[in-house]
Protein backbone atom coordinates (compact mmCIF):
# COMPACT_ATOMS: atom_id res chain seq x y z
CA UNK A 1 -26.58 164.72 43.32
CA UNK A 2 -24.23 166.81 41.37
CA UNK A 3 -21.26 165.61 38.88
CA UNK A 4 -18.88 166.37 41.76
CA UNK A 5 -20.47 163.70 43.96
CA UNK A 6 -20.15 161.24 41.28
CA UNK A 7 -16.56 160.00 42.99
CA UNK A 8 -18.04 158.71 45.93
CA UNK A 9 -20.68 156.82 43.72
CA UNK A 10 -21.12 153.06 44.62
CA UNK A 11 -23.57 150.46 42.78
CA UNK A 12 -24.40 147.42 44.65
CA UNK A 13 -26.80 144.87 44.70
CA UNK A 14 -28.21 141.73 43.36
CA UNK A 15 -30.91 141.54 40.64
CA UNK A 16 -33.35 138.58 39.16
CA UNK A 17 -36.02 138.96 36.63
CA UNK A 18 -37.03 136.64 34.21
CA UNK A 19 -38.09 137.91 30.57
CA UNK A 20 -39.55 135.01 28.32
CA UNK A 21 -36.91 132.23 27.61
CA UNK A 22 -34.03 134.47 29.45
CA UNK A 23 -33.15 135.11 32.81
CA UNK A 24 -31.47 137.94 34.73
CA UNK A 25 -29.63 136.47 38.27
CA UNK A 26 -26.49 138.69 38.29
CA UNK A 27 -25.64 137.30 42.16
CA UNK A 28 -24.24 140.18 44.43
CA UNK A 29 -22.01 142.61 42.77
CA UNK A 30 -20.86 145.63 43.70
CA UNK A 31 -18.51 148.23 42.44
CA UNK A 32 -17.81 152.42 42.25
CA UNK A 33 -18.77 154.57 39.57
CA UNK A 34 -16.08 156.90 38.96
CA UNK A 35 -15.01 156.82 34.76
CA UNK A 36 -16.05 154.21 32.73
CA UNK A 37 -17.45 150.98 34.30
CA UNK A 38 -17.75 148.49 30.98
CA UNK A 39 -20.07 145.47 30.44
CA UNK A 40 -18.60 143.10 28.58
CA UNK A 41 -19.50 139.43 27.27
CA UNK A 42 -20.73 137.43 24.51
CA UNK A 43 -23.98 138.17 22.53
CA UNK A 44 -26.95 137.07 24.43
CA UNK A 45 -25.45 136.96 27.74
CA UNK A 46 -27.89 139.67 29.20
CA UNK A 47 -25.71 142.85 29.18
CA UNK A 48 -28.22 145.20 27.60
CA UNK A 49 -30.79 143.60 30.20
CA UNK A 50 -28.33 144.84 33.17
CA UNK A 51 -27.70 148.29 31.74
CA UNK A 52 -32.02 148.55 31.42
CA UNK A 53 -32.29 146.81 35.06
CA UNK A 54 -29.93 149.36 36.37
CA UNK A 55 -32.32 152.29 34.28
CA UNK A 56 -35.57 150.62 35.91
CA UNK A 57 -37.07 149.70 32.66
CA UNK A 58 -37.86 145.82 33.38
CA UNK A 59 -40.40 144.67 35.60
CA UNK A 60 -41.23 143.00 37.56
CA UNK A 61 -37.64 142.78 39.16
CA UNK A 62 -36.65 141.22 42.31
CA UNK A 63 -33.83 141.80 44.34
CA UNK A 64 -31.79 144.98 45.57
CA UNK A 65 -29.87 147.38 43.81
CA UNK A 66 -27.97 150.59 45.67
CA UNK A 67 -26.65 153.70 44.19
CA UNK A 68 -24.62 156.02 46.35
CA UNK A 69 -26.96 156.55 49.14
CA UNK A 70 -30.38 155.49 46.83
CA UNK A 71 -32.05 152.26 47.48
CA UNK A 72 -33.54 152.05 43.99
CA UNK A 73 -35.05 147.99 44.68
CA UNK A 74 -35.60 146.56 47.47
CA UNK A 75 -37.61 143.36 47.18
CA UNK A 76 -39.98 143.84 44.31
CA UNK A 77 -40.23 147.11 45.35
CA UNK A 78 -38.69 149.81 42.39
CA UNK A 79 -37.82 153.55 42.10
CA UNK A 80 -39.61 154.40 38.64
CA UNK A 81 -37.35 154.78 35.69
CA UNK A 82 -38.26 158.88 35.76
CA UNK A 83 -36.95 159.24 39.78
CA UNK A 84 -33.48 157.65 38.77
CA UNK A 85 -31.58 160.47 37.27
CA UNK A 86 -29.84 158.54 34.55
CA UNK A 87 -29.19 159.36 30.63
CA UNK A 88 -29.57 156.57 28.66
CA UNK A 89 -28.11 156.77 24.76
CA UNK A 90 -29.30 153.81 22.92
CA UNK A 91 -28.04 151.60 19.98
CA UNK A 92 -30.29 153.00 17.66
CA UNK A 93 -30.09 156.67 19.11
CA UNK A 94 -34.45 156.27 19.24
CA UNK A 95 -34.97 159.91 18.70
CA UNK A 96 -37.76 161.85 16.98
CA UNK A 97 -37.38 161.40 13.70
CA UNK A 98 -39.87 164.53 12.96
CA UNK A 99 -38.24 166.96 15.39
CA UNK A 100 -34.63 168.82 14.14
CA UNK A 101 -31.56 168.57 16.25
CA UNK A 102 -32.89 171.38 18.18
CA UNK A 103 -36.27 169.96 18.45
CA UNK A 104 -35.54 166.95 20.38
CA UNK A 105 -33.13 168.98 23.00
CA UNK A 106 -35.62 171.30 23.69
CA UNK A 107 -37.96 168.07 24.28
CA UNK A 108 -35.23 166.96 26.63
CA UNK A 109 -34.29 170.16 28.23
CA UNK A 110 -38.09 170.51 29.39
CA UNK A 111 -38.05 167.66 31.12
CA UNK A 112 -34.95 168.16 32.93
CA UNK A 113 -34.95 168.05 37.01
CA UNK A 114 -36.10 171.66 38.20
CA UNK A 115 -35.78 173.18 34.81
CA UNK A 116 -32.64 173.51 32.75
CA UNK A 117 -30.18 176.81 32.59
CA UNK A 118 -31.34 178.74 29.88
CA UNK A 119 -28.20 178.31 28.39
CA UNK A 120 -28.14 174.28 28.79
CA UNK A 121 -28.82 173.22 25.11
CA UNK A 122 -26.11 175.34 23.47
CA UNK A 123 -23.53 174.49 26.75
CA UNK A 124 -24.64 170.96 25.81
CA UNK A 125 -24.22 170.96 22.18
CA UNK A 126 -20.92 172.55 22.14
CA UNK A 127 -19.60 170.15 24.46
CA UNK A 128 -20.80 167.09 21.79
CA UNK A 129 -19.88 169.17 19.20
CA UNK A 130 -23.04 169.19 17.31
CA UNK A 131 -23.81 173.26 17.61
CA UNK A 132 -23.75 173.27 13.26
CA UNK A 133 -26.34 170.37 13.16
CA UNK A 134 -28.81 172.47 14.91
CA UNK A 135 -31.57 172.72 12.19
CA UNK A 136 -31.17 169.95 10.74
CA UNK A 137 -33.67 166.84 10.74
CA UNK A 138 -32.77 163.60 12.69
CA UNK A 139 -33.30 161.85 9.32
CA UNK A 140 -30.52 164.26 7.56
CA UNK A 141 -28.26 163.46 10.07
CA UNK A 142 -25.22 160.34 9.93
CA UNK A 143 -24.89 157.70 12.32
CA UNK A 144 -21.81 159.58 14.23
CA UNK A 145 -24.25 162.75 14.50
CA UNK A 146 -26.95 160.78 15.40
CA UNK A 147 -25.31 159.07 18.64
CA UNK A 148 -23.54 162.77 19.24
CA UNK A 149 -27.36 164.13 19.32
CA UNK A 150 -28.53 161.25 22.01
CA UNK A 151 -25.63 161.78 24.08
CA UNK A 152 -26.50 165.61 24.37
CA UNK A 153 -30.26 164.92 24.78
CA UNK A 154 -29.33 162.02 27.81
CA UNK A 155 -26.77 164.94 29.35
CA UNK A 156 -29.35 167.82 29.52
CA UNK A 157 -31.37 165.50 31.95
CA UNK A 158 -28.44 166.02 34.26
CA UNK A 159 -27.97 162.42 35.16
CA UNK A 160 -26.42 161.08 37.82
CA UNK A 161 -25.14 158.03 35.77
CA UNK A 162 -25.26 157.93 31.79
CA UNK A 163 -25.64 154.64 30.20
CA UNK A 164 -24.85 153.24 27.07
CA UNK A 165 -25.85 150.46 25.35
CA UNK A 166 -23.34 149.46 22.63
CA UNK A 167 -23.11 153.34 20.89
CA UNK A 168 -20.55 152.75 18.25
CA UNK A 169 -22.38 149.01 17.12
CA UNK A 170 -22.98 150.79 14.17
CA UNK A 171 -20.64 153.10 13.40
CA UNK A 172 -17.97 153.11 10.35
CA UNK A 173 -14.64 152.97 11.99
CA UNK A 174 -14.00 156.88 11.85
CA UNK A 175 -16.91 157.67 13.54
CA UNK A 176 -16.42 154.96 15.79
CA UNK A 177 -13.01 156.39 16.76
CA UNK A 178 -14.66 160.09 17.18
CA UNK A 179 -17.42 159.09 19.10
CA UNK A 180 -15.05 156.99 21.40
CA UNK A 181 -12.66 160.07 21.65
CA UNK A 182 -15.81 162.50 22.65
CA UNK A 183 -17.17 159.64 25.50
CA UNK A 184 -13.66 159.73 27.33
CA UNK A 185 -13.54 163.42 27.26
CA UNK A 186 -17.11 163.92 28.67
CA UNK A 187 -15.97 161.15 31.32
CA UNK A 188 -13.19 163.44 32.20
CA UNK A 189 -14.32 166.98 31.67
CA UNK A 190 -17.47 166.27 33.48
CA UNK A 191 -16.79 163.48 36.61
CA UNK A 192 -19.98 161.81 34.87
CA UNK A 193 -19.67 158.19 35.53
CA UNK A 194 -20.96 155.37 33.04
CA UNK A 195 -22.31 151.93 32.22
CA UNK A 196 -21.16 151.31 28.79
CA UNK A 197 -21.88 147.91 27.14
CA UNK A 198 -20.22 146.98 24.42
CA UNK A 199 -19.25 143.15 23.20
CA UNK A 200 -15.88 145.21 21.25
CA UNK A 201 -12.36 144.49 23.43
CA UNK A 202 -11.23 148.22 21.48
CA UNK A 203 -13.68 149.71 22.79
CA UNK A 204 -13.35 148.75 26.41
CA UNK A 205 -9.41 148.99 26.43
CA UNK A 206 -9.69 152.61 24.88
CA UNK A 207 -12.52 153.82 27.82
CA UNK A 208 -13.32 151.72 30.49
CA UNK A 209 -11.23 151.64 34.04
CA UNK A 210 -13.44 148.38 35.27
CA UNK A 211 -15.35 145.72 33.29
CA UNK A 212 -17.76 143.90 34.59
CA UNK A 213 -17.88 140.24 32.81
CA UNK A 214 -20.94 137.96 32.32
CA UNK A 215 -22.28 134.81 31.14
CA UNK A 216 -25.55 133.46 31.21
CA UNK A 217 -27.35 136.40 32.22
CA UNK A 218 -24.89 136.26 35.67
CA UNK A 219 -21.79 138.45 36.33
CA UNK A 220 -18.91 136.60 36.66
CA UNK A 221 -16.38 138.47 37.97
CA UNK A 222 -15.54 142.50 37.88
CA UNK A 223 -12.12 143.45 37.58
CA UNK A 224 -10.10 146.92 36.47
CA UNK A 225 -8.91 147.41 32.73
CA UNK A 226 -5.61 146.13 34.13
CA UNK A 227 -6.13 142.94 35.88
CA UNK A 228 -8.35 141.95 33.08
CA UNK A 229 -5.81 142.43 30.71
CA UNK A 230 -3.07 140.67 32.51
CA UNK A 231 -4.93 137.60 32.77
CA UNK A 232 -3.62 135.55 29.95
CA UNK A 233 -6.78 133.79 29.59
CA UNK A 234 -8.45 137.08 29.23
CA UNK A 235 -12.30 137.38 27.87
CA UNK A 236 -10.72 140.79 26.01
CA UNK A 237 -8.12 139.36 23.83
CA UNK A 238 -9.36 138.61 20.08
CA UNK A 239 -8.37 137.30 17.32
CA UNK A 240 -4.98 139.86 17.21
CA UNK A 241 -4.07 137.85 20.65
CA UNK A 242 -3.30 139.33 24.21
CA UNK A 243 -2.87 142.90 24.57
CA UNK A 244 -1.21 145.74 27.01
CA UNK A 245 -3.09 149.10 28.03
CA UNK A 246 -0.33 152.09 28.72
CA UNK A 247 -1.35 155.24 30.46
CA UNK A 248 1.12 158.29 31.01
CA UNK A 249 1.75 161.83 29.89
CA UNK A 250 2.14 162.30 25.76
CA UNK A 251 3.56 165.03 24.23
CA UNK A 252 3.17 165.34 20.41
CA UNK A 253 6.24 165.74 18.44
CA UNK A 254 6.69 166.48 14.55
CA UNK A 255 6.15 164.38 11.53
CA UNK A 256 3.02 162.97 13.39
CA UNK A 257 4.66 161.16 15.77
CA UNK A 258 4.24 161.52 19.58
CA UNK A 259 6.01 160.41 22.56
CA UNK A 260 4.62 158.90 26.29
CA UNK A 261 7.13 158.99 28.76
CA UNK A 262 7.28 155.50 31.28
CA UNK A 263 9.84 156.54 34.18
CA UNK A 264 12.43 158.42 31.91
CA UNK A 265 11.89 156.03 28.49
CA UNK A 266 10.61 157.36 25.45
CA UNK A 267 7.74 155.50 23.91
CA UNK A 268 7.11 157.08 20.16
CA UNK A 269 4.25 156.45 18.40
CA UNK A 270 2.14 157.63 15.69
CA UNK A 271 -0.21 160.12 15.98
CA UNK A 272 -1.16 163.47 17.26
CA UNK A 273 -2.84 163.81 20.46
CA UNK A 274 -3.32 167.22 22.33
CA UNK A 275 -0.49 167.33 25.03
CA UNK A 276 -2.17 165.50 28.42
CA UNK A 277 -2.51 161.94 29.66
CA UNK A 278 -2.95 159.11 26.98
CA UNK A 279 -4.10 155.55 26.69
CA UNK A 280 -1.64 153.23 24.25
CA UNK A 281 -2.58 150.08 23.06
CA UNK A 282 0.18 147.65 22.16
CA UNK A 283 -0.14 143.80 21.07
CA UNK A 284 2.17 140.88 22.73
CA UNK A 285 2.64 139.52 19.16
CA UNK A 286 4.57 143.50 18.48
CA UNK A 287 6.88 143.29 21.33
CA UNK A 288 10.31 141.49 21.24
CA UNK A 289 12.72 140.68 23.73
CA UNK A 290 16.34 141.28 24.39
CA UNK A 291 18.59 140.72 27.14
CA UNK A 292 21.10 143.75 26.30
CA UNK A 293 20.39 147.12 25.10
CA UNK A 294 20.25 146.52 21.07
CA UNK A 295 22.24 148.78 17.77
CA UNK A 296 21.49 149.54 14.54
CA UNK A 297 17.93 148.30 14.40
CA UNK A 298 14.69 150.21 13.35
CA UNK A 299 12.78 149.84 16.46
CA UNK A 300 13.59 152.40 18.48
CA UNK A 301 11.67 151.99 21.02
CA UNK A 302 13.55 149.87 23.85
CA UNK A 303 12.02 149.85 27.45
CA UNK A 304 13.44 148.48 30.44
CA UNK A 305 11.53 145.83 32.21
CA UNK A 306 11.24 142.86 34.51
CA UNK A 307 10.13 139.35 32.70
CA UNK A 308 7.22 138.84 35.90
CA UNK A 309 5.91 135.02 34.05
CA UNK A 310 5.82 132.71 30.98
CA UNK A 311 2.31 131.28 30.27
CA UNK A 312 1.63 128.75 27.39
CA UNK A 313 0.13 130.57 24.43
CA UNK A 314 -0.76 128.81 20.93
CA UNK A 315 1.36 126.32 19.35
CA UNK A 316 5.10 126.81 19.45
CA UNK A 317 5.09 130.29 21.36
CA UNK A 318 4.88 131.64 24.91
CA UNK A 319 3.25 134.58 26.90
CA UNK A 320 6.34 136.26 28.49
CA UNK A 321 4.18 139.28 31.40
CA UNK A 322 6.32 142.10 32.01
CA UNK A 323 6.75 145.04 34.61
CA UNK A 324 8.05 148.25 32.79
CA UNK A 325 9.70 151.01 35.11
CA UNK A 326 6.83 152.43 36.02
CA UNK A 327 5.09 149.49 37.37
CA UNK A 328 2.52 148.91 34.19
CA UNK A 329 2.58 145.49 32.84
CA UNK A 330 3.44 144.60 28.83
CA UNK A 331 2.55 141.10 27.08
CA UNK A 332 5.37 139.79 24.66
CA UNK A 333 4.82 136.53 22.90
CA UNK A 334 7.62 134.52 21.51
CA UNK A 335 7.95 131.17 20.28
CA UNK A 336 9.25 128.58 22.66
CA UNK A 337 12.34 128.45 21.01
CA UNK A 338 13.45 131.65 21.49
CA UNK A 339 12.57 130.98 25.22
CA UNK A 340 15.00 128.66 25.44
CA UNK A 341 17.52 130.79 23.42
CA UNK A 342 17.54 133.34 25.90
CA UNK A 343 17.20 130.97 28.87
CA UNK A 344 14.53 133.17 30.11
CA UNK A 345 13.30 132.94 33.59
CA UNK A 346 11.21 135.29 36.26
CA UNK A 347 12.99 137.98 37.34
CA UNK A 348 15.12 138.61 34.39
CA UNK A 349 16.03 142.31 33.61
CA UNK A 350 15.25 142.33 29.49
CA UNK A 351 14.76 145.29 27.19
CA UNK A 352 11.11 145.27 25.44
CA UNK A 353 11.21 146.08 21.81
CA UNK A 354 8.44 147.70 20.47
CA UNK A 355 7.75 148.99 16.71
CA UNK A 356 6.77 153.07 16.57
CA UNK A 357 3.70 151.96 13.74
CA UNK A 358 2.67 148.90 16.14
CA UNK A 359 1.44 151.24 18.62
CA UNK A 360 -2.16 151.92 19.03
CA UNK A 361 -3.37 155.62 20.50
């Protein structure tokens, strides 16, 4: 199955296994595989144990699990782990440790379906962007390079579905960031879907278009980025509180700033993306509210919207949900005083006041 297939990619199924102490009965789930499907839930809960179900690594397993038009379990009956055509990039990376860079893609380009191009590895490694790490040893190499290194090795099996298990667990937060910037482009530039686990809301809010949650070794529910983030009793919000996903069209502007346009409204932020589509990240806790259009104030950054709901949030404040122009949804949270202030109920045109340095790209 080629990359171009991989829209039309479906998994479905419904697995059990039971591995010491733990047990694996997800109940019937399905879902497609086009982008970034994300696996998401507390230590322990048996995400890892999916993504390795799903790669044919456990047995015995019982149950059923479909992908596209392969029956890869049915019963107790398995596809081995080599037939399935996935990449898998561990935590850890796990490669050779005595082999160079170049070593262990040549390891994985020989045992690539048919053969690989003879051109594959240095295709491969300029797409990861590890071409100057060629000769060096795994053991020379940093954590970033490392997880750049599996990635390439998993793509020049030419999967059908790449999964990974928690990649940036151990990252610093700048290679974190890189790593996370390189996974979305693959997932664009290449139609490869993927299973990423990860137990970091950033991470899934930056990449995924679906999460799938779970508990208990079950899945609980599966919903897109959005309608998991408009919950207000959302599994994704942390510590910072709820939290809005934007997608549109940037363009970068001067000073490192850039702007995403939502139905005719500037929305400047800080940074300096290449000109395309963009995700921004904004908190409820950086969003204020104002019936009329506001002067002489340093946020600039006033959208139009529709207040959609007010939920409860901690003590002495609100959830207000809102619908921008566009149609995408923005969390603000005020206290309950300045609820009543404004009188504020659903359907109320109000103007969303956003900070330019609040604004995460």
């Amino acid at each position: 199955m080629s990359a171009h297939d991989a829209a039309t990619l479906h998994v479905s199924g419904q697995l059990q296994a039971r591995l010491g102490a733990f047990t694996l009965d997800t109940g019937e789930f399905s879902w497609p595989l086009d982008g970034i499907t994300a696996i998401f839930g507390r230590s322990g809960c048996g995400k890892s144990t999916l993504l390795r179900a799903v790669a044919g690594l456990i047995a015995p397993m019982h149950g059923s699990l479909r992908v596209g038009n392969a029956q890869w379990l049915s019963g107790v009956k398995q596809t081995p782990a080599p037939q399935r055509d996935v990449g898998y990039v561990f935590q850890d990376a796990a490669l050779f440790p005595h082999l160079s860079v170049r070593g262990n893609l040549q390891f994985a380009a020989r045992r690539a379906p048919a053969g690989a191009a003879p051109d594959a590895i240095e295709r491969v490694a300029l797409d990861v962007g590890i071409t100057a790490l060629f000769d060096r040893r795994i053991t020379a190499l940093s954590g970033g390079e490392r997880q750049r290194v599996a990635i390439a090795r998993a793509l020049l099996s030419r999967p059908r579905l790449l999964l990974l298990d928690e990649p940036m667990a151990a990252l610093d937060w700048r290679a974190k960031d890189e790593l996370i910037d390189l996974i979305a482009q693959l997932a664009r530039t290449q139609r490869l879907p993927m299973l990423l686990v990860s137990h970091a809301p950033e991470e899934i809010e930056r990449l995924a278009q679906r999460v799938v949650f779970m508990d208990a070794g079950r899945i609980e529910r599966i919903e897109t980025l959005q309608e998991a983030l408009m919950r207000p009793d959302s599994p994704l919000f942390d510590r910072l509180g709820p939290v809005a996903v934007l997608e549109g069209a940037v363009q970068p502007l001067s000073e490192g700033l850039a702007q995403m346009q939502i139905d005719g409204h500037a929305l400047t932020f800080p940074g300096a993306p290449i000109a395309g589509a963009a995700r921004l990240r904004i908190y409820a806790r950086d969003v204020a509210l104002s019936r009329t259009e506001p002067q002489g104030i340093s946020m600039l950054n006033h959208l139009p919207s529709r207040l959609d709901s007010v939920h409860p949030s901690r003590a002495g404040h609100v959830l207000v949900r809102l619908t921008l122009a566009d149609g995408q949804s923005l969390w603000s949270e005020i206290t309950e005083r300045a609820r009543q202030a404004l009188a504020l109920s659903p359907g109320d045109a109000l103007i969303a006041l956003i900070k330019t340095a609040s604004v995460e790209y």
